[in-house]
N, C-alpha and C. Protein backbone atom coordinates (compact mmCIF):
# COMPACT_ATOMS: atom_id res chain seq x y z
N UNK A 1 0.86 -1.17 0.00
CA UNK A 1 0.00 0.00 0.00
C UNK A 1 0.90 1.23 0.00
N UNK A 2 0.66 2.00 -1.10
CA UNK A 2 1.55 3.20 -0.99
C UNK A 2 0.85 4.79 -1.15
N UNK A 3 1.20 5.72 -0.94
CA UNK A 3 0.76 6.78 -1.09
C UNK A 3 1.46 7.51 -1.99
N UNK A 4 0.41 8.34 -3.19
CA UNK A 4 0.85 9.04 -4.17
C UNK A 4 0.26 10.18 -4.13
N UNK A 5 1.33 11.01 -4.46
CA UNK A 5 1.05 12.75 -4.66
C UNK A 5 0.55 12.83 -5.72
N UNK A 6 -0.02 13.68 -6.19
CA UNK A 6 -0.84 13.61 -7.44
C UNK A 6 -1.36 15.12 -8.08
N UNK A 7 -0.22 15.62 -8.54
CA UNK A 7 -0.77 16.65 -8.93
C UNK A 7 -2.26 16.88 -9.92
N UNK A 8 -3.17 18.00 -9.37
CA UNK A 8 -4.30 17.77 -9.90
C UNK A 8 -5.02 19.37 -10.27
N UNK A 9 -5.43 19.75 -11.44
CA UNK A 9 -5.53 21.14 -12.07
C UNK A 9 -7.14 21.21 -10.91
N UNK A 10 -7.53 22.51 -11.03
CA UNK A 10 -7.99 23.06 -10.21
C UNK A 10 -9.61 22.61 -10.87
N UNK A 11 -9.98 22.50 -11.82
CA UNK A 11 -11.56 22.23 -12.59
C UNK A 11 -11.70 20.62 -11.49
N UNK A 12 -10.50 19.41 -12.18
CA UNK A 12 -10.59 18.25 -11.35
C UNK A 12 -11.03 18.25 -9.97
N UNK A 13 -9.87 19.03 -9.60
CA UNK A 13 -9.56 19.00 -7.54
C UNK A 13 -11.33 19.44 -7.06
N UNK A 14 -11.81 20.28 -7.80
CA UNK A 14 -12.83 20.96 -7.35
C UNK A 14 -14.29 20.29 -7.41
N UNK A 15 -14.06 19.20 -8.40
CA UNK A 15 -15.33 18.00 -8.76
C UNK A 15 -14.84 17.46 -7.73
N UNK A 16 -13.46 16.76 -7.51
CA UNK A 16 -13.47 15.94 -6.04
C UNK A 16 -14.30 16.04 -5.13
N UNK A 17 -13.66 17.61 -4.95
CA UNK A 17 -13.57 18.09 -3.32
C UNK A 17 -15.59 18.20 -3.20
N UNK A 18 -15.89 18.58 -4.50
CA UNK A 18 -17.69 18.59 -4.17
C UNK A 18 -18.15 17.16 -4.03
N UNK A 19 -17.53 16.31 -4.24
CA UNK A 19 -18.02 14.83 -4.48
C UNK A 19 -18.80 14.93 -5.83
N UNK A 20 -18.52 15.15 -6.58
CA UNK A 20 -19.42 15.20 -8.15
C UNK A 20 -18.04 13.83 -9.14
N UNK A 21 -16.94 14.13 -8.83
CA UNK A 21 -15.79 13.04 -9.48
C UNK A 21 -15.69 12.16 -8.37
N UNK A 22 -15.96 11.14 -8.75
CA UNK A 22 -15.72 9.87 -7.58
C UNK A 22 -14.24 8.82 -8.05
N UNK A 23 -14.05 9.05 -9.21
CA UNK A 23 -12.71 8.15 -10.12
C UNK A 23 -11.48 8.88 -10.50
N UNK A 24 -10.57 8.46 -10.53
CA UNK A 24 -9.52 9.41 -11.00
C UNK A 24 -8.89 8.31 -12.37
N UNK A 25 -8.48 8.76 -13.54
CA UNK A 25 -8.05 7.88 -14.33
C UNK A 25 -6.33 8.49 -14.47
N UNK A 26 -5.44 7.85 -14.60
CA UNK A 26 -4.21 8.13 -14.57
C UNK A 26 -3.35 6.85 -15.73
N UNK A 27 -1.90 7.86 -15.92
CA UNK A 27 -1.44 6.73 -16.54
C UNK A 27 -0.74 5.88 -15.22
N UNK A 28 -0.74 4.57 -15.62
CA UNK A 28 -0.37 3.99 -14.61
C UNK A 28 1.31 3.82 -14.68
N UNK A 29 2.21 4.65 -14.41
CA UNK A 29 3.51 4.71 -14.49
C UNK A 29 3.92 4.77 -12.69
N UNK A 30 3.08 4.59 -11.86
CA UNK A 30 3.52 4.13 -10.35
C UNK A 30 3.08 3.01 -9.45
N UNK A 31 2.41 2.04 -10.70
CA UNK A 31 1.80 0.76 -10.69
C UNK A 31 0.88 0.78 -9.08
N UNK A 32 -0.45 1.70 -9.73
CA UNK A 32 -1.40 2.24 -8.43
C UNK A 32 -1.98 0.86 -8.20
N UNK A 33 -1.84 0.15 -6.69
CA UNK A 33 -3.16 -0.92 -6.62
C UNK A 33 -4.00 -0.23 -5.37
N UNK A 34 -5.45 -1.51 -5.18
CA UNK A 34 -6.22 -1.40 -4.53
C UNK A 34 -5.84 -0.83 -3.02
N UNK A 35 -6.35 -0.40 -2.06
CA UNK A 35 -5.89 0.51 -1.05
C UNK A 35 -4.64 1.48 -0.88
N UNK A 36 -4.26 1.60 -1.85
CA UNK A 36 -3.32 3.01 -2.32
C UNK A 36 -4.17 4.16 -1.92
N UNK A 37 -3.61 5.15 -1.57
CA UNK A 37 -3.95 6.45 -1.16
C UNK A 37 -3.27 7.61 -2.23
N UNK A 38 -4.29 8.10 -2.27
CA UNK A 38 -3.93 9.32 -3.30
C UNK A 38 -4.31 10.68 -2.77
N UNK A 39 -2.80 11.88 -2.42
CA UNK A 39 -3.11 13.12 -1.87
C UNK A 39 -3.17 13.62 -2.85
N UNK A 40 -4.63 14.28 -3.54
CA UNK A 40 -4.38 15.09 -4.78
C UNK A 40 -3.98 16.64 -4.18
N UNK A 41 -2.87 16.99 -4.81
CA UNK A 41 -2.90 18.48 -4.68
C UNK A 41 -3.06 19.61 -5.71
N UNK A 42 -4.05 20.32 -5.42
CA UNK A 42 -4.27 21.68 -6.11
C UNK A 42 -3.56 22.15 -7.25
N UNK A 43 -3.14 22.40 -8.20
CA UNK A 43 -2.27 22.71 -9.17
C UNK A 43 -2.58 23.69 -10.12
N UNK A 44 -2.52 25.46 -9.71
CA UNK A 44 -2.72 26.12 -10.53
C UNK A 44 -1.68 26.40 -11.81
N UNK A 45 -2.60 25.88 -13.01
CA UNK A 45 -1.56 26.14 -14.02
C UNK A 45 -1.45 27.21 -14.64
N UNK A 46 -2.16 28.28 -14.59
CA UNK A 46 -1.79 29.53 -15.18
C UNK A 46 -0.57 30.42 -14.08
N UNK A 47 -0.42 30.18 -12.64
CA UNK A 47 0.65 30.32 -12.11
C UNK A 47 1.72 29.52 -11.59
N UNK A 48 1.74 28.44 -12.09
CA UNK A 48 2.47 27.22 -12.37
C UNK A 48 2.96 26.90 -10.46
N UNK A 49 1.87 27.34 -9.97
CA UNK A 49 2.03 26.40 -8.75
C UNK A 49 1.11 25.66 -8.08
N UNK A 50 1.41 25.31 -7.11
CA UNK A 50 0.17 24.76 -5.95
C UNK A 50 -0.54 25.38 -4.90
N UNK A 51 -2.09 25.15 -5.00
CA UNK A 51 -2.87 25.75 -4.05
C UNK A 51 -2.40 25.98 -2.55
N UNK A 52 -2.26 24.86 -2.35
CA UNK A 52 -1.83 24.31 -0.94
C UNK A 52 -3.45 23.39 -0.32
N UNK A 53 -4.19 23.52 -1.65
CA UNK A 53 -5.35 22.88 -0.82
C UNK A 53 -5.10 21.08 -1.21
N UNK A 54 -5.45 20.29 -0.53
CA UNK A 54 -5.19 18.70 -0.50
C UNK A 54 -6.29 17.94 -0.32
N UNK A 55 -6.30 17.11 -1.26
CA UNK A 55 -7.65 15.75 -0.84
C UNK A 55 -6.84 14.38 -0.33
N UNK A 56 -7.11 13.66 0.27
CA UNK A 56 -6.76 12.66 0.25
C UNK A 56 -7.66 11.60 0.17
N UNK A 57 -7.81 10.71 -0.71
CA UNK A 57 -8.58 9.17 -1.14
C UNK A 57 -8.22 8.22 -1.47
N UNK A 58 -8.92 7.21 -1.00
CA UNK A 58 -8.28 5.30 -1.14
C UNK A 58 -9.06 5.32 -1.88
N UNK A 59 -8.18 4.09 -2.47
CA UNK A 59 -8.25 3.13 -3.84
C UNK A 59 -8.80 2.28 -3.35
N UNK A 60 -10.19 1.97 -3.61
CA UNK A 60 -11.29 0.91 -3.42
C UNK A 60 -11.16 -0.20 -4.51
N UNK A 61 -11.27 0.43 -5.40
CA UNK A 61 -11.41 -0.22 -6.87
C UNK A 61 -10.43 0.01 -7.77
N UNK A 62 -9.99 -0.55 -8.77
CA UNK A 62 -9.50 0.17 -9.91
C UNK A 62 -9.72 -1.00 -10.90
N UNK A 63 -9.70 -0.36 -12.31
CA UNK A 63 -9.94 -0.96 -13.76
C UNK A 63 -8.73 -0.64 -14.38
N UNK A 64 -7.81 -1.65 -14.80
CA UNK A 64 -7.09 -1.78 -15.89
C UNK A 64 -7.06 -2.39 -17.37
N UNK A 65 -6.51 -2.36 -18.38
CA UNK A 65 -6.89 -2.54 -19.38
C UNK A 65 -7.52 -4.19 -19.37
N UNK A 66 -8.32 -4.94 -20.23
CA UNK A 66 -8.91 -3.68 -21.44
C UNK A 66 -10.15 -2.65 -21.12
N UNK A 67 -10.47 -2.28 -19.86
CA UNK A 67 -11.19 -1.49 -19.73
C UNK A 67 -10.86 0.56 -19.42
N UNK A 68 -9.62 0.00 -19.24
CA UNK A 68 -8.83 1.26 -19.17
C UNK A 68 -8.18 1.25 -20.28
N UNK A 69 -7.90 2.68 -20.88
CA UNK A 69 -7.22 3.26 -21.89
C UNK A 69 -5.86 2.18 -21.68
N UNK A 70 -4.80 1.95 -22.81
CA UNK A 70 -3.64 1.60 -22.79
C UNK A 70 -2.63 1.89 -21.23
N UNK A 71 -2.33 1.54 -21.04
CA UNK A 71 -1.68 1.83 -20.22
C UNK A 71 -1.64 2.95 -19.28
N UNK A 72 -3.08 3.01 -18.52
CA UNK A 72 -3.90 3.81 -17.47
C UNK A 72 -4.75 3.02 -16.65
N UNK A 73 -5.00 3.51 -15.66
CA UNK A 73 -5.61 2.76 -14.56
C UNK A 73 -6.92 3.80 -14.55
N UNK A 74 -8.14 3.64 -13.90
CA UNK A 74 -9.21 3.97 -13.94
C UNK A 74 -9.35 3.50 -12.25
N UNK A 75 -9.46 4.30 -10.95
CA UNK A 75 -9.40 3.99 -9.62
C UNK A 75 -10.43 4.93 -9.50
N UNK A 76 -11.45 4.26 -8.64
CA UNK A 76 -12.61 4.83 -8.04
C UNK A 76 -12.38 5.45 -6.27
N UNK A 77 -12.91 6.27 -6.06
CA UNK A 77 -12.25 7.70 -4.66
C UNK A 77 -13.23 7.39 -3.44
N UNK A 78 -12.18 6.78 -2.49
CA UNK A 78 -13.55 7.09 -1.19
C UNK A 78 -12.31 7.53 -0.36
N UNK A 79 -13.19 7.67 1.08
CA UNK A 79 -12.75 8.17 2.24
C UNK A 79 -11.50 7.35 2.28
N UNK A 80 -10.66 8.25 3.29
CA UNK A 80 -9.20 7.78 3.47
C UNK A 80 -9.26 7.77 5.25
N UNK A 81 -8.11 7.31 5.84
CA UNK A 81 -8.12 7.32 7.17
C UNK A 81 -6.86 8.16 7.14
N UNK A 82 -5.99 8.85 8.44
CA UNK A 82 -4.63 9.58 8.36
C UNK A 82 -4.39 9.28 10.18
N UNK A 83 -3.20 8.68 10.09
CA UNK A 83 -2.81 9.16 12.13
C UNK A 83 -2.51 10.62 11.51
N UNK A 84 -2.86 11.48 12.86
CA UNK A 84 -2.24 12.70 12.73
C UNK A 84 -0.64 12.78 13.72
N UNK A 85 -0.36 12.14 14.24
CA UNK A 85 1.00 12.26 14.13
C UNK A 85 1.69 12.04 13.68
N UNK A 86 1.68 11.08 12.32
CA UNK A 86 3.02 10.77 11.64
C UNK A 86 2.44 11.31 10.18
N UNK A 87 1.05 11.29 9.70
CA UNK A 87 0.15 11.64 8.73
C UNK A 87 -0.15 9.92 8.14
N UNK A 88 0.59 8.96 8.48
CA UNK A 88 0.56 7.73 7.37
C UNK A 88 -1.01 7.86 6.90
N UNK A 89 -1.12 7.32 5.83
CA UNK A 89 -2.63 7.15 5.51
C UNK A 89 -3.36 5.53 5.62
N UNK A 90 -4.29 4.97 5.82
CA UNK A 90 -4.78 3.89 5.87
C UNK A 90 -6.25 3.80 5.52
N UNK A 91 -6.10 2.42 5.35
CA UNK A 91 -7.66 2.27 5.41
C UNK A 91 -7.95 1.62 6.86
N UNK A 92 -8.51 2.76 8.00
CA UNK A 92 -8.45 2.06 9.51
C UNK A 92 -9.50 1.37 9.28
N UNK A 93 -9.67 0.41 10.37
CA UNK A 93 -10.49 -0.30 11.11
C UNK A 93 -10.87 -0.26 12.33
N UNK A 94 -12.01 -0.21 12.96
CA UNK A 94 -12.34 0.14 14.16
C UNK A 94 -11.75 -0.44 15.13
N UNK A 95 -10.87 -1.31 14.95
CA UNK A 95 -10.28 -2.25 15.67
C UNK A 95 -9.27 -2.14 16.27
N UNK A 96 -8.18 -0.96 14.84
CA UNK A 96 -6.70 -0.62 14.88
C UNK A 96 -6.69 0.67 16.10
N UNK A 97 -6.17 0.30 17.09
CA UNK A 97 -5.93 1.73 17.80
C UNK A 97 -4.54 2.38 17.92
N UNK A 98 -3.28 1.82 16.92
CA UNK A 98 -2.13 1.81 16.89
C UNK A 98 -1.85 2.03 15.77
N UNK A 99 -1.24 3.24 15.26
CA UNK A 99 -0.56 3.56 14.10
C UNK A 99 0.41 2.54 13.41
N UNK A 100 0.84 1.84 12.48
CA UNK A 100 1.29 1.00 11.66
C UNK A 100 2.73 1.59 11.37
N UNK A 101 2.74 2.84 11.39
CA UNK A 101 4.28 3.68 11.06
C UNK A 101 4.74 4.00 11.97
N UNK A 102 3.91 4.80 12.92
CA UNK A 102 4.74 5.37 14.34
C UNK A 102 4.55 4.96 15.40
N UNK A 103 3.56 4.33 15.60
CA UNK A 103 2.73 3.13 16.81
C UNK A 103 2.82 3.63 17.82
N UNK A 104 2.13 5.01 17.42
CA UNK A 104 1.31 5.27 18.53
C UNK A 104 -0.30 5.40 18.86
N UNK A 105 -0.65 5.31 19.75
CA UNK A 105 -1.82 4.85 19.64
C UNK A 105 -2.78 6.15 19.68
N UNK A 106 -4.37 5.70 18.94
CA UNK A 106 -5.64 5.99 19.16
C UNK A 106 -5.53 7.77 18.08
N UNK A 107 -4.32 7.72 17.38
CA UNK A 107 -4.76 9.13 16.71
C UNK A 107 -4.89 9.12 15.06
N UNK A 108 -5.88 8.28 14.88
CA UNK A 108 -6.75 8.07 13.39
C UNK A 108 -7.75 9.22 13.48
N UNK A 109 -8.22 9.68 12.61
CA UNK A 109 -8.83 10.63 12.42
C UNK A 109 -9.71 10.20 10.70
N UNK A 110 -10.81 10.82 10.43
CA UNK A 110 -11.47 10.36 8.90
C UNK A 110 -11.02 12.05 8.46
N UNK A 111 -10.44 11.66 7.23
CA UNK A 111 -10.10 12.63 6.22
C UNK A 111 -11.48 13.28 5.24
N UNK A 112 -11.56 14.47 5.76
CA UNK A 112 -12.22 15.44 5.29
C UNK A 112 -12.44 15.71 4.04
N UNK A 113 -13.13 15.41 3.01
CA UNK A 113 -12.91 15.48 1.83
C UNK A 113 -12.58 14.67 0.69
C-alpha cells in the first residue's frame, strides 16, 4: 500500500472536493493498486504552482486494461483514514488503535474530503 502525490488542475480537484468526481483515471507509471492512497494536490496552471489545498482518497477499486485506456488505470475515490502524528494514511479499522508507522496509539482521524 503506498501513497501518491498527485498533482491535480484546479476544474478536477474541485469536482473531487464537491463529491461530483468519484474516479480518477491516470497513466499507470507508479503501478497504483487497490488501497493506495492518493493526496491530490491543487495545481494552478496559469501560475504554475500549488494551491496548498489537498484531498486525500483510497483506492477501493480500480480498472485496468482492457477497460482502461492503454496503459492507465481507472481507480474509483472514497474516504481515506490519516494518524495525525506521523500523517501515514490507511484504510483504519475500528479495531486498529495503533498507528502501523509510528505506533502510537488511538490518533486516526477520517479525512475530510
Amino acid at each position: 500500500m503506498k501513497n501518491h502525490n498527485l498533482k491535480t488542475w484546479p476544474e478536477f480537484f474541485q469536482a473531487v472536493k464537491r463529491g461530483d468526481k468519484t474516479f480518477e483515471e491516470r497513466v499507470n507509471d507508479r503501478g497504483y493498486e487497490v488501497n493506495d492512497t492518493l493526496t491530490l494536490q491543487e495545481f494552478d496552471p496559469d501560475k504554475q504552482e500549488y494551491t496548498g489545498d489537498e484531498l486525500v482518497k483510497r483506492v477501493p477499486y480500480l480498472l485496468r486494461e482492457p477497460y482502461a485506456k492503454d496503459g492507465h488505470v481507472i481507480m474509483s475515490l472514497a474516504e481515506a483514514n490519516r494518524c495525525d502524528s506521523c500523517r501515514w494514511n490507511y484504510e483504519a479499522c475500528t479495531y486498529l488503535m495503533v498507528c502501523h508507522e509510528c505506533e502510537k496509539g488511538s490518533n486516526w482521524r477520517k479525512i475530510e474530503g
